[in-house]
C-alpha atoms as a PDB file:
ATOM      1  CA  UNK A   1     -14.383  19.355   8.442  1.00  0.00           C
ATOM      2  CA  UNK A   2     -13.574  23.112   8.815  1.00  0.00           C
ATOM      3  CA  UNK A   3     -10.883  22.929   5.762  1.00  0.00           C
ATOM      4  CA  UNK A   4     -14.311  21.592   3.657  1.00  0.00           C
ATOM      5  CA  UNK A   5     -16.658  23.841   5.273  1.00  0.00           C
ATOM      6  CA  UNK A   6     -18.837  21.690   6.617  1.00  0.00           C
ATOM      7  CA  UNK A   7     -19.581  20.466  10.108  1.00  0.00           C
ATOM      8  CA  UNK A   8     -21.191  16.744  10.081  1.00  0.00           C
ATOM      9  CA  UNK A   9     -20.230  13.731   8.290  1.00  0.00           C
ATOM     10  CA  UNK A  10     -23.267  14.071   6.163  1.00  0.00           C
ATOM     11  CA  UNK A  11     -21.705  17.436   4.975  1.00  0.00           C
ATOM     12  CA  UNK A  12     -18.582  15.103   4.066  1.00  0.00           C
ATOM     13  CA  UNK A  13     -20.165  12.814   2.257  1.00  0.00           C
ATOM     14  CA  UNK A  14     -21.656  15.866  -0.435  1.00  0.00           C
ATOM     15  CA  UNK A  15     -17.868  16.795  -0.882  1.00  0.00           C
ATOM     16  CA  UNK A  16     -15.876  15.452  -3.978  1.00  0.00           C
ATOM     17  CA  UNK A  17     -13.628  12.370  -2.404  1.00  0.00           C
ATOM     18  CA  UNK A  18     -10.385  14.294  -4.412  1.00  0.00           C
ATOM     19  CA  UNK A  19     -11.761  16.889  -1.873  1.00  0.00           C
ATOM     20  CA  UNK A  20     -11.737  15.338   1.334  1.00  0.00           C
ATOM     21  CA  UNK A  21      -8.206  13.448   0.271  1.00  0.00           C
ATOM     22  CA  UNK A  22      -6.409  16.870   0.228  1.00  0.00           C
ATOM     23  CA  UNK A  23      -7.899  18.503   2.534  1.00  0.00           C
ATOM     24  CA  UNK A  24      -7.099  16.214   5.413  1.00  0.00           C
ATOM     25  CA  UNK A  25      -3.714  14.827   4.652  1.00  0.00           C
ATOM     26  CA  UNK A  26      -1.306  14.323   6.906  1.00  0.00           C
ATOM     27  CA  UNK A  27       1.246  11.758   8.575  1.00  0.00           C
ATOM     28  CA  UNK A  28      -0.845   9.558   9.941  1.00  0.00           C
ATOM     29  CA  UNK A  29      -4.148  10.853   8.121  1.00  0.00           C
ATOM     30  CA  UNK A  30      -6.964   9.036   9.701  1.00  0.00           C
ATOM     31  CA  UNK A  31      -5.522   7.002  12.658  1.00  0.00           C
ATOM     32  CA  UNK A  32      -5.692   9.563  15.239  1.00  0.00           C
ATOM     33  CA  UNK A  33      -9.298   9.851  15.408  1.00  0.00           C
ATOM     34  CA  UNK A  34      -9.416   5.916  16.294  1.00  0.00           C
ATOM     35  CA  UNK A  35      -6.678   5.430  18.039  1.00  0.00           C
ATOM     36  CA  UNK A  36      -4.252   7.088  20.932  1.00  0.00           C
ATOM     37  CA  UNK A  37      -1.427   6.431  18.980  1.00  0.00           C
ATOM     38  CA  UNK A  38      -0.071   4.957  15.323  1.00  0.00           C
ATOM     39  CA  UNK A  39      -0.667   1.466  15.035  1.00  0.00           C
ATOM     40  CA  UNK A  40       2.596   0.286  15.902  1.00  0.00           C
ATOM     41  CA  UNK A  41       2.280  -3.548  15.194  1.00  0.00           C
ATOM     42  CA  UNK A  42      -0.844  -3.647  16.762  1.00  0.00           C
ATOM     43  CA  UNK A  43      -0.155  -2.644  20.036  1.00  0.00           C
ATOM     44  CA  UNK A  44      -2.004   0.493  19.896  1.00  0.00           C
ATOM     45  CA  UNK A  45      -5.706  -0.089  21.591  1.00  0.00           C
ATOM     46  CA  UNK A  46      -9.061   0.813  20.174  1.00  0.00           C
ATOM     47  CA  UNK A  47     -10.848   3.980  21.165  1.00  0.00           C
ATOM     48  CA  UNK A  48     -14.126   3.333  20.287  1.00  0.00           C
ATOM     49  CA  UNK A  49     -17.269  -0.165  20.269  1.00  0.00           C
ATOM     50  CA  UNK A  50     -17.061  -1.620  17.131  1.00  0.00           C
ATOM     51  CA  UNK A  51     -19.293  -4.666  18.210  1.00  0.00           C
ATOM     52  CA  UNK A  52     -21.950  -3.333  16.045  1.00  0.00           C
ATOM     53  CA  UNK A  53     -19.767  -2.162  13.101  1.00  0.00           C
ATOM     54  CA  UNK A  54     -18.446  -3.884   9.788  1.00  0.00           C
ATOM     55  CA  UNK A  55     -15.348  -2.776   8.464  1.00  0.00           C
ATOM     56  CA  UNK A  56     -14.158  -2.517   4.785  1.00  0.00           C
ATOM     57  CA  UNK A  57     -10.260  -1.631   4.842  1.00  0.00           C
ATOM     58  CA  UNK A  58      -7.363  -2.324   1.876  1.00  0.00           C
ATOM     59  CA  UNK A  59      -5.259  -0.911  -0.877  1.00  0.00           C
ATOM     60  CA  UNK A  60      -3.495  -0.941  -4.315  1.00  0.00           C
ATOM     61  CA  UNK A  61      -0.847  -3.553  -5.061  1.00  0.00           C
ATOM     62  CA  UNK A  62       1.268  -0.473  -5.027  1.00  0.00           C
ATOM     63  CA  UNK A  63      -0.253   1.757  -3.315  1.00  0.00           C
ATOM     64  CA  UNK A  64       1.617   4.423  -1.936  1.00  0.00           C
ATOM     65  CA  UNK A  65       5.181   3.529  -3.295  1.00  0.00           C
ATOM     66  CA  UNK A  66       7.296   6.726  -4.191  1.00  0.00           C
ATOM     67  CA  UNK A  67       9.690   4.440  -5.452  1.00  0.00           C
ATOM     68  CA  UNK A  68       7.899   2.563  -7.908  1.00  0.00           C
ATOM     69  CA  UNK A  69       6.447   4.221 -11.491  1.00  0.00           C
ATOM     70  CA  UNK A  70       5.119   6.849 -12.432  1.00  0.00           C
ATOM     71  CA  UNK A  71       6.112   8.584  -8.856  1.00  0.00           C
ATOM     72  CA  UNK A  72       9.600   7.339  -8.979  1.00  0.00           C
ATOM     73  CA  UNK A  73      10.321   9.344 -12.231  1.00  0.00           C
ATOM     74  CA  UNK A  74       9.951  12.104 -10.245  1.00  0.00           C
ATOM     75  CA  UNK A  75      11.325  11.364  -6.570  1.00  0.00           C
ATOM     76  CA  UNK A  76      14.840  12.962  -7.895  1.00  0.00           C
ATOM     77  CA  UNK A  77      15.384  16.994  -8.837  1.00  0.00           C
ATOM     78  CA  UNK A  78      17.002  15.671 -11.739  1.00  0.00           C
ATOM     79  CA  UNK A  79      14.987  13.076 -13.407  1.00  0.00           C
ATOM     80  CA  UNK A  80      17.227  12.644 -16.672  1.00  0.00           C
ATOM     81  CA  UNK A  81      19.972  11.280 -14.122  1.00  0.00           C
ATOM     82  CA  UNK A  82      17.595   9.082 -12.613  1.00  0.00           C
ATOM     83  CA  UNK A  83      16.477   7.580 -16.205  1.00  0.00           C
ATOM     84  CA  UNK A  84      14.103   5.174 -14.196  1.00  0.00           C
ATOM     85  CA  UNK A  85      13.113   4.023 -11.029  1.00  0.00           C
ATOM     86  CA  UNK A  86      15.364   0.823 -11.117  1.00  0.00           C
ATOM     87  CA  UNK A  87      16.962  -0.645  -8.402  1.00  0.00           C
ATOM     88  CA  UNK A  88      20.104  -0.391 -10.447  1.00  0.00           C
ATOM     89  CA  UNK A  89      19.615   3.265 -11.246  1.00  0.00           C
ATOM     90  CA  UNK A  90      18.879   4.110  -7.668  1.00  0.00           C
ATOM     91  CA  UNK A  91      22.017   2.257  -6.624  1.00  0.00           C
ATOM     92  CA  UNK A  92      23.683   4.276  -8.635  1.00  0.00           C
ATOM     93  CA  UNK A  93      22.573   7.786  -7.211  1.00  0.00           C
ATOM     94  CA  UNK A  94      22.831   6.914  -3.289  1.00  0.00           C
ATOM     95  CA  UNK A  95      26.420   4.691  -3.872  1.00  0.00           C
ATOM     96  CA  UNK A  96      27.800   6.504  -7.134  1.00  0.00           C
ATOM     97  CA  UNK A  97      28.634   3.017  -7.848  1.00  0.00           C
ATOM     98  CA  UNK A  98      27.912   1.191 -11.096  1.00  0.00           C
ATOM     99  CA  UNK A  99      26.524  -2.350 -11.257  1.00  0.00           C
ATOM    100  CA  UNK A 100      24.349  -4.213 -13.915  1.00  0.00           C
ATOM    101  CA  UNK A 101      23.662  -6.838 -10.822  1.00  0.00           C
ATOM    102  CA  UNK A 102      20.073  -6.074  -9.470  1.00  0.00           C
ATOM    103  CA  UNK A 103      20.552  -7.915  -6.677  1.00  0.00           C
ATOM    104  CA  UNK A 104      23.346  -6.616  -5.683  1.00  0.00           C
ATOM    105  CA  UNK A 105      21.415  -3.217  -5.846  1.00  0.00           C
ATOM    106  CA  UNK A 106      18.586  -4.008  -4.185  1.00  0.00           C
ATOM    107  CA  UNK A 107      21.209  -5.371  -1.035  1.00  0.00           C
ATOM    108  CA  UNK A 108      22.506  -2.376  -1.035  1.00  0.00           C
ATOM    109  CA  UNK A 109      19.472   0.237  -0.929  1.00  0.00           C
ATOM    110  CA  UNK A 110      17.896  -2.478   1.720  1.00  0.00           C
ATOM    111  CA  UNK A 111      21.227  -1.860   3.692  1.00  0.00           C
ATOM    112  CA  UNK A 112      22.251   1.435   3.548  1.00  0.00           C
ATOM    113  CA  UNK A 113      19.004   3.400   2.421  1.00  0.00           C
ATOM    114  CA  UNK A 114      18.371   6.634  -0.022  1.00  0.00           C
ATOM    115  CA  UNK A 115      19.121   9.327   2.088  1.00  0.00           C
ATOM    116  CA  UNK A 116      21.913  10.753  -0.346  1.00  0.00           C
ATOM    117  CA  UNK A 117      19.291  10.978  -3.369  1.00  0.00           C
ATOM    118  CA  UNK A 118      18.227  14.199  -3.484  1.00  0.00           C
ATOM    119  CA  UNK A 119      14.160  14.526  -3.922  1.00  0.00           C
ATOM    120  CA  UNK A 120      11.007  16.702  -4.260  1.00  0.00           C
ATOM    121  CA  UNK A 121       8.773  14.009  -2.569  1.00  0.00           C
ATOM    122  CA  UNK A 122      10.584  12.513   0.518  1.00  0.00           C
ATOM    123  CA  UNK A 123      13.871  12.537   2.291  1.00  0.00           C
ATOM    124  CA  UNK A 124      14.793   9.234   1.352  1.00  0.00           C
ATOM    125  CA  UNK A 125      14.128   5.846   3.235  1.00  0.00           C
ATOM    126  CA  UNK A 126      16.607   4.304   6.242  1.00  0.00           C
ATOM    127  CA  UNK A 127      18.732   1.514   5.842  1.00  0.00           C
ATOM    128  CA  UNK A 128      17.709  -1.646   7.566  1.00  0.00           C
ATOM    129  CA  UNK A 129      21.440  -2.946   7.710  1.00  0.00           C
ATOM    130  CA  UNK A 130      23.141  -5.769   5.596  1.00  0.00           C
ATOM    131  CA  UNK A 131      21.582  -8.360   7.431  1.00  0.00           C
ATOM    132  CA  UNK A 132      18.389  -7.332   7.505  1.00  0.00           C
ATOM    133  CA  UNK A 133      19.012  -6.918   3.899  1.00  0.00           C
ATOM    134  CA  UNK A 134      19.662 -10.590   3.085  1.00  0.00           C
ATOM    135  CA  UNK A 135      16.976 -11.932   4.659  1.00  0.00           C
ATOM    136  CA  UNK A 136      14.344  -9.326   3.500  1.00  0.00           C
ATOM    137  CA  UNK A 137      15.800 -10.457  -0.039  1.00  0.00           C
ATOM    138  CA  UNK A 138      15.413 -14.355   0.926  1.00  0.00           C
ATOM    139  CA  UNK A 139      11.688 -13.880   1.685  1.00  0.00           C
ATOM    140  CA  UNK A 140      10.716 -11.869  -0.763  1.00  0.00           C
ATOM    141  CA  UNK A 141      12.250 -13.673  -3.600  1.00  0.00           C
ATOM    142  CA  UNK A 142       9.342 -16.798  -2.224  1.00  0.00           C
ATOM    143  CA  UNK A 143       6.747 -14.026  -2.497  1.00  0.00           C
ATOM    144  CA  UNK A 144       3.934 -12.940  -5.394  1.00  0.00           C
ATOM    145  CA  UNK A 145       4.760  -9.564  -6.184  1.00  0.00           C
ATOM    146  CA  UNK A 146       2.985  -6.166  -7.328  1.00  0.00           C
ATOM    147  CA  UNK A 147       2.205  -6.049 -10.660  1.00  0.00           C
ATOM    148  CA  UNK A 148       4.633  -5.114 -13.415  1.00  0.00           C
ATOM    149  CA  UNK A 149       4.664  -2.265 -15.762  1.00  0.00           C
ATOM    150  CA  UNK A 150       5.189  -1.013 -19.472  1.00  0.00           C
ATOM    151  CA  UNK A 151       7.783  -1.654 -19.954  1.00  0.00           C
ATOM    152  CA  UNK A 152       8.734  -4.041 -17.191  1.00  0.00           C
ATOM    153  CA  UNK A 153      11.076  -4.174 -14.490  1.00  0.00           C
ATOM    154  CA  UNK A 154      12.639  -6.892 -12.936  1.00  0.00           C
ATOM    155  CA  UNK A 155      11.926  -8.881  -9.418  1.00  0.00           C
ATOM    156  CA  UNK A 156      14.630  -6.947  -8.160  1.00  0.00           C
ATOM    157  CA  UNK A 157      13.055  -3.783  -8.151  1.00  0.00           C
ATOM    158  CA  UNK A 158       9.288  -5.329  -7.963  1.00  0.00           C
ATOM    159  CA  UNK A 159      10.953  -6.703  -4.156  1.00  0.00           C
ATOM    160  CA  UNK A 160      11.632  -2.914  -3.159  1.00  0.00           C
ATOM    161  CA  UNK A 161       8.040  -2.259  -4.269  1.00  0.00           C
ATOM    162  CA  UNK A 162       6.895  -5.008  -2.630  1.00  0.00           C
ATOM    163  CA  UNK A 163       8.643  -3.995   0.589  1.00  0.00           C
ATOM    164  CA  UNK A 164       7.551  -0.381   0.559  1.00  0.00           C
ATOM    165  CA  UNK A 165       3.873  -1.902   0.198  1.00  0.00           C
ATOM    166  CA  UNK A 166       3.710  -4.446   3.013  1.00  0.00           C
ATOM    167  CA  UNK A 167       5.835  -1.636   5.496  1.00  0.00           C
ATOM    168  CA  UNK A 168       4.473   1.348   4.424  1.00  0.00           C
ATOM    169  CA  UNK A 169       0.412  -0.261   3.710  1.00  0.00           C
ATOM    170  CA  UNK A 170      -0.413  -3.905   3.831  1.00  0.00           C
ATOM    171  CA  UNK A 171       1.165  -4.401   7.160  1.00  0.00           C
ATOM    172  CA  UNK A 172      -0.265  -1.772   9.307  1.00  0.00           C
ATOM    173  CA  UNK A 173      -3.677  -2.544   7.811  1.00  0.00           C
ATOM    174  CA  UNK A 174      -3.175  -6.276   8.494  1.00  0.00           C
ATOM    175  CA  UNK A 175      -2.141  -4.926  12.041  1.00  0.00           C
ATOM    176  CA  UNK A 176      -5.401  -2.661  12.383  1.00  0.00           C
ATOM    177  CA  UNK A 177      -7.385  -5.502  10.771  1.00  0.00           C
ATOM    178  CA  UNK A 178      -6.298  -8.009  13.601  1.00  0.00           C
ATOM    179  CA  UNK A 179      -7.171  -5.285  16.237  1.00  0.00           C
ATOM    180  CA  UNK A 180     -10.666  -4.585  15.055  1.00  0.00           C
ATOM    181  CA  UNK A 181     -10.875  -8.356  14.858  1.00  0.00           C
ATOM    182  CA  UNK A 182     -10.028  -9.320  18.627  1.00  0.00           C
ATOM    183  CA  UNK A 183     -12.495  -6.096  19.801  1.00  0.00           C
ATOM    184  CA  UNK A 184     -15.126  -7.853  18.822  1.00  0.00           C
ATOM    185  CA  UNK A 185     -16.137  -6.009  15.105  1.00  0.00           C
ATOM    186  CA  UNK A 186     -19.674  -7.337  13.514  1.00  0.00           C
ATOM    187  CA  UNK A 187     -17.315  -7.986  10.362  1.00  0.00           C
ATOM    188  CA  UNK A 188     -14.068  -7.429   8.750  1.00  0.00           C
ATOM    189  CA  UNK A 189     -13.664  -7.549   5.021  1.00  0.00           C
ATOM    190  CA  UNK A 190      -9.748  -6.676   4.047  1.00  0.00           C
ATOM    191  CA  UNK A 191      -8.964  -6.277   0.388  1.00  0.00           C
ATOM    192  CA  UNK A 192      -5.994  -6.612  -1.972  1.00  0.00           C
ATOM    193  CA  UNK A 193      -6.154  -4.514  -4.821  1.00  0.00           C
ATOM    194  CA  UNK A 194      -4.570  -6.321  -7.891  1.00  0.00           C
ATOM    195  CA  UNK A 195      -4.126  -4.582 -11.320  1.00  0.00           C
ATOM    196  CA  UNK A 196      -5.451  -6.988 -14.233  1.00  0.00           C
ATOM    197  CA  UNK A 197      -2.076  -7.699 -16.353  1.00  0.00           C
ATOM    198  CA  UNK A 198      -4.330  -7.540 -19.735  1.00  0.00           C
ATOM    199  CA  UNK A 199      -5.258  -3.406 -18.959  1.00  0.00           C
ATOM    200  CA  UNK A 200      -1.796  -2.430 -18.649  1.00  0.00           C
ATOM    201  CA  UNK A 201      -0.384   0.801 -20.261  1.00  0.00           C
ATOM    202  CA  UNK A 202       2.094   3.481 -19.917  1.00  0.00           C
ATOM    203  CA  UNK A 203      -0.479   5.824 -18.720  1.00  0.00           C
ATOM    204  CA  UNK A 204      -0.652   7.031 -14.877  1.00  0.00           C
ATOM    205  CA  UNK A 205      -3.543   5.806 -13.735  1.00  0.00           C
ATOM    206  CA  UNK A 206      -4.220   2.853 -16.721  1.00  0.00           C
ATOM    207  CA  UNK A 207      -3.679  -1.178 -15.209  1.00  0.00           C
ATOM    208  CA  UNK A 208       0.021  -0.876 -14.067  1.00  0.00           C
ATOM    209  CA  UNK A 209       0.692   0.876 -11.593  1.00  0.00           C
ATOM    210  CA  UNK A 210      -2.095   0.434  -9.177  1.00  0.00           C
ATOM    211  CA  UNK A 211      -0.440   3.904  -7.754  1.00  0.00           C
ATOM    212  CA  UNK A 212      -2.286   5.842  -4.800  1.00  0.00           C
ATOM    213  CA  UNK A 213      -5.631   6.949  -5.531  1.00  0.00           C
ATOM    214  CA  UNK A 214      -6.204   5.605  -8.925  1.00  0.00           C
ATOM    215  CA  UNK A 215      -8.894   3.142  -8.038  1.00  0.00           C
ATOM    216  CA  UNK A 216     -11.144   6.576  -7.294  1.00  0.00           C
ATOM    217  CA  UNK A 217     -11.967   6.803 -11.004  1.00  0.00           C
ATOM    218  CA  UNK A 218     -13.390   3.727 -11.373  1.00  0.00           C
ATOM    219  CA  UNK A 219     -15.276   3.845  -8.262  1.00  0.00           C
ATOM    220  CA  UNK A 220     -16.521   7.565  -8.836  1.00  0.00           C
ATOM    221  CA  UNK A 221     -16.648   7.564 -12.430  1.00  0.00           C
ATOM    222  CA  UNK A 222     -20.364   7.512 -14.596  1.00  0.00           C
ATOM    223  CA  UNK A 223     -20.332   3.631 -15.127  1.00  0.00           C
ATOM    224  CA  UNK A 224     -20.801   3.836 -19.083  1.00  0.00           C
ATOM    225  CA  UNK A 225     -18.068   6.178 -19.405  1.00  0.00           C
ATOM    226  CA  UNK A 226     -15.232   5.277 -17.190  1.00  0.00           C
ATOM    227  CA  UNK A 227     -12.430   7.674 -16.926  1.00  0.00           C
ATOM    228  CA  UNK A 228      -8.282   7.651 -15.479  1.00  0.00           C
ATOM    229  CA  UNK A 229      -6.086   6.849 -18.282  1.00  0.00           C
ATOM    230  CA  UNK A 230      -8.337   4.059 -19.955  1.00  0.00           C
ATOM    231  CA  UNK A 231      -9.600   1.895 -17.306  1.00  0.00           C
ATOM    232  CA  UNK A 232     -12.372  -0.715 -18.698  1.00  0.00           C
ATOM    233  CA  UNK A 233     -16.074  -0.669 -17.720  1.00  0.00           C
ATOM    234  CA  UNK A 234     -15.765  -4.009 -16.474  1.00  0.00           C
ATOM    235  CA  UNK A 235     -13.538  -2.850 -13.998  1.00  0.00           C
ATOM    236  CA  UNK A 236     -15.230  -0.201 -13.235  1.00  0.00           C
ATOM    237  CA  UNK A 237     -18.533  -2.220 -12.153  1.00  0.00           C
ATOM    238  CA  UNK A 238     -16.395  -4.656 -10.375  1.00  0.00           C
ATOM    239  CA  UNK A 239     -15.350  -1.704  -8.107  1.00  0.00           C
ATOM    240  CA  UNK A 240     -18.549  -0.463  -7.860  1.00  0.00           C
ATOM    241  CA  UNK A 241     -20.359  -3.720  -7.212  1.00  0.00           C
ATOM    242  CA  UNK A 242     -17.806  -4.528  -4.492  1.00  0.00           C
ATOM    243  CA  UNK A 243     -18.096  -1.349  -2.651  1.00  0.00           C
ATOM    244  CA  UNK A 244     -21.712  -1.165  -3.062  1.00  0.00           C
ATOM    245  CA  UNK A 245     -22.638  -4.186  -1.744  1.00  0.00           C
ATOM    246  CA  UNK A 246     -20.212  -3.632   1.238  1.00  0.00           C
ATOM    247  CA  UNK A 247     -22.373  -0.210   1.596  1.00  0.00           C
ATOM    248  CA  UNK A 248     -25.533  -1.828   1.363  1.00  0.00           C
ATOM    249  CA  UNK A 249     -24.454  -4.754   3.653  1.00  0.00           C
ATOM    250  CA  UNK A 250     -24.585  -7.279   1.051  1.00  0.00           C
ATOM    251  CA  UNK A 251     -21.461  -8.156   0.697  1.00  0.00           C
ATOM    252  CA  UNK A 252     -21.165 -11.326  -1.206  1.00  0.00           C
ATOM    253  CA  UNK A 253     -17.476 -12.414   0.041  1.00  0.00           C
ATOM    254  CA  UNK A 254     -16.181 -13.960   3.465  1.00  0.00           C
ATOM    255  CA  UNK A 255     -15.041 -11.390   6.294  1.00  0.00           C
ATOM    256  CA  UNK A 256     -11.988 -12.126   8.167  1.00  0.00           C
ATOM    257  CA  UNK A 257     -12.313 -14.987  10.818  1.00  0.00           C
ATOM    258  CA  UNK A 258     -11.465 -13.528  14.037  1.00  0.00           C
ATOM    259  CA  UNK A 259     -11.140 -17.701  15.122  1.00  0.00           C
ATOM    260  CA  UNK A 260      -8.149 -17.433  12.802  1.00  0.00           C
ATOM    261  CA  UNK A 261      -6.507 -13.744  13.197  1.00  0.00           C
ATOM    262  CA  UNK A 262      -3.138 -14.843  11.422  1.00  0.00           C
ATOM    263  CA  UNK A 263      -4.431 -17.253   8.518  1.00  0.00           C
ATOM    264  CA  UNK A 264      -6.817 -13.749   7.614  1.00  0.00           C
ATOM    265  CA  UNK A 265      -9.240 -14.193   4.654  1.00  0.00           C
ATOM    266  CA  UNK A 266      -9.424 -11.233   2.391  1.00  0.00           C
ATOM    267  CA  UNK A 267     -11.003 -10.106  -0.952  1.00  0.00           C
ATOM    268  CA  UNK A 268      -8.465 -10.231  -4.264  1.00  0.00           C
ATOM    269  CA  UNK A 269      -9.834  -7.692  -6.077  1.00  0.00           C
ATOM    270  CA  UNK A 270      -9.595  -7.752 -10.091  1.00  0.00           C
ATOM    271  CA  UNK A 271     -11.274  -8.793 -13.018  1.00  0.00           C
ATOM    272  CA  UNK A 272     -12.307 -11.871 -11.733  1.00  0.00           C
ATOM    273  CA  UNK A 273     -12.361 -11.452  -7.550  1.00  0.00           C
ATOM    274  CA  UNK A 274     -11.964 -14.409  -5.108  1.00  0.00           C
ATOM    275  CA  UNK A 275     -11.360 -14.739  -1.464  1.00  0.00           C
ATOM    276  CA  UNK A 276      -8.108 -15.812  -0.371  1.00  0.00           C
ATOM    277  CA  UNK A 277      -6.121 -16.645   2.481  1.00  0.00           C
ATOM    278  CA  UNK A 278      -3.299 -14.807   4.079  1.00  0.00           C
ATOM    279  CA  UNK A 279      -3.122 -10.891   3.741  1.00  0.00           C
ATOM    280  CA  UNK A 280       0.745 -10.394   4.178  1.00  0.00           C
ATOM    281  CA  UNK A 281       1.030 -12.950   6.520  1.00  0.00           C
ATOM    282  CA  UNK A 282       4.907 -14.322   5.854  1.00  0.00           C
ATOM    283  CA  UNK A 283       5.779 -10.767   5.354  1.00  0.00           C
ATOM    284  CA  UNK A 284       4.278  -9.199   8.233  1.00  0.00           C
ATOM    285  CA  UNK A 285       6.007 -11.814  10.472  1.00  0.00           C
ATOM    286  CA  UNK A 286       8.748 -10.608   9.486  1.00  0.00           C
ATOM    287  CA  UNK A 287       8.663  -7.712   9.955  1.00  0.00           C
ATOM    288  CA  UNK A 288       6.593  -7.821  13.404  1.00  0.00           C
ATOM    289  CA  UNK A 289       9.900  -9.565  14.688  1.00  0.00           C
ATOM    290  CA  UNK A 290      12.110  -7.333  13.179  1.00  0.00           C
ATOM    291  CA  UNK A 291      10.412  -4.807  15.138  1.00  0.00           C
ATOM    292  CA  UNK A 292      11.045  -6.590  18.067  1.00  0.00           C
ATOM    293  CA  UNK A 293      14.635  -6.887  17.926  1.00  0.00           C
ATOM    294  CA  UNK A 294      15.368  -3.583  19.665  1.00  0.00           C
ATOM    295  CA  UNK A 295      14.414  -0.048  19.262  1.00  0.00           C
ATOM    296  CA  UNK A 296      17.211   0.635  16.421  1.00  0.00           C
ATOM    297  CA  UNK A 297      15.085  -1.803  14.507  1.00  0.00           C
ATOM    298  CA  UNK A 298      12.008  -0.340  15.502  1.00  0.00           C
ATOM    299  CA  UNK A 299      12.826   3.225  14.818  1.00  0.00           C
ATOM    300  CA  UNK A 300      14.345   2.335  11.219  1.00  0.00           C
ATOM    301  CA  UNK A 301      10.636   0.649  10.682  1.00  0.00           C
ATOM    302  CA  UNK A 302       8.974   3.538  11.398  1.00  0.00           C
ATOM    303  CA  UNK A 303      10.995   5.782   9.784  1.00  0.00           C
ATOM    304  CA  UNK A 304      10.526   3.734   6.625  1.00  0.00           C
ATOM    305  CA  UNK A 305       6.807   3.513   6.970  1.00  0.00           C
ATOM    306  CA  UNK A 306       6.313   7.702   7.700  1.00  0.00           C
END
């Protein structure tokens, strides 16, 4: 509040969202001033009643993913080597091996990480090890995947994305939902943020890639004049319907069902929305036991998910 010169929430809510984003970054941003500690697979315990208080909480298909477009044309300090964020041209700059197998890639970078890539954004991500590897591969090849791009990529690199997502996002918000869920919350409505395949375009914030931040233009923007790279009006309302009628509690969709924590109802968000059942729930098993195994496991999670 002091960074936006103001002292009450009501101050915050006259500030430009863009505003409030950069001014209170940081590593974890917001789950401090709920919680003692990070989430942590749900183990961390609420701070605060929420008996009386309904919850919206979500993200992009891709939200957050320095590896996937348009951030991963930048992650390197020399971005004609990297040519494009494939799994086979990221293989290439953390092995110095060459493969056309993106598979084989993707094993690799799962296994032994990107530390050796030199970047402007990150320090690269930890290796989970080469059996973690496999089976991360097995599972995710079964899995729906984030959106593609123009010009596509292939499943092999869509499963890294997908990874980075469900560790870095969807996880720790299934994780938070599940908490709010068994203290009692009025309601909780989780959401999936899918880009509609027929808006796609090269452009940052236009249909592929649903990248950080890019839903705030349609849910900010003057609803006849839609801005971000060419996002639709119809989009547009369907953001601002959605979050509006969660604001004015009139939310037209199902909440979670705290009788059913695992099997967790959320909102797919797109053209046409629809409730559906799930929320990262093969994935976040996973990865909930892989958390378990020991603290080498746990720490490499962690590390991933910074």
């Amino acid at each position: 509040m002091e960074a936006l010169g103001t002292s009450s929430i009501t101050g915050l809510r006259w500030r430009f969202p863009w505003d409030v984003q950069d001014k209170c970054s940081g590593y974890p941003s917001t789950d401090k001033w709920f919680l003692k500690d990070d989430i942590e697979g749900g183990k961390a315990p609420l701070e605060m009643d929420v008996s009386k208080t309904k919850v919206l909480l979500g993200l992009n298909d891709r939200d957050g993913l320095s590896m996937a477009p348009p951030f991963s044309f930048a992650i390197t300090t020399n971005v004609s080597q990297l040519g494009n964020g494939s799994v086979i041209n990221l293989w290439s700059l953390e092995s110095g091996e060459n493969t056309s197998d993106g598979e084989e890639a993707l094993l690799g970078l799962l296994a032994q990480g990107t530390y050796s890539i030199p970047a402007f954004y990150l320090d690269g991500f930890p290796g989970f090890g080469a059996v973690a590897a496999r089976e991360i591969v097995d599972i995710y090849s079964k899995l729906p995947l984030p959106s593609n791009t123009l010009p596509p990529y292939s499943n092999w690199t869509r499963i890294l994305w997908a990874v980075q997502r469900d560790v870095i996002n969807l996880c720790p918000t299934r994780w938070l939902a599940q908490q709010l869920m068994a203290a009692n919350a009025k309601a909780t409505y989780p959401f999936l943020y899918w880009t509609p395949p027929n808006v796609s375009s090269p452009a940052f914030c236009s249909g592929s890639p649903t990248a950080h931040s890019c839903e705030l233009s349609l849910l900010w923007s003057n609803i006849d004049k839609p801005h971000g790279g060419g996002f639709s009006t119809q989009l547009a309302k369907v953001w601002q319907d959605t979050i509006g009628s969660f604001v004015r509690d009139e939310a037209s969709w199902e909440p979670a069902d705290p009788s059913d924590p695992s099997d967790m109802k959320y909102l797919n968000l797109t053209f046409v929305s629809h409730v559906e059942s799930g929320y990262g729930k093969t994935a976040c098993a996973y990865w909930d036991s892989y958390i378990k195994r020991g603290p080498k496991e746990e720490k490499a999670f962690y590390a991933f998910a910074r």
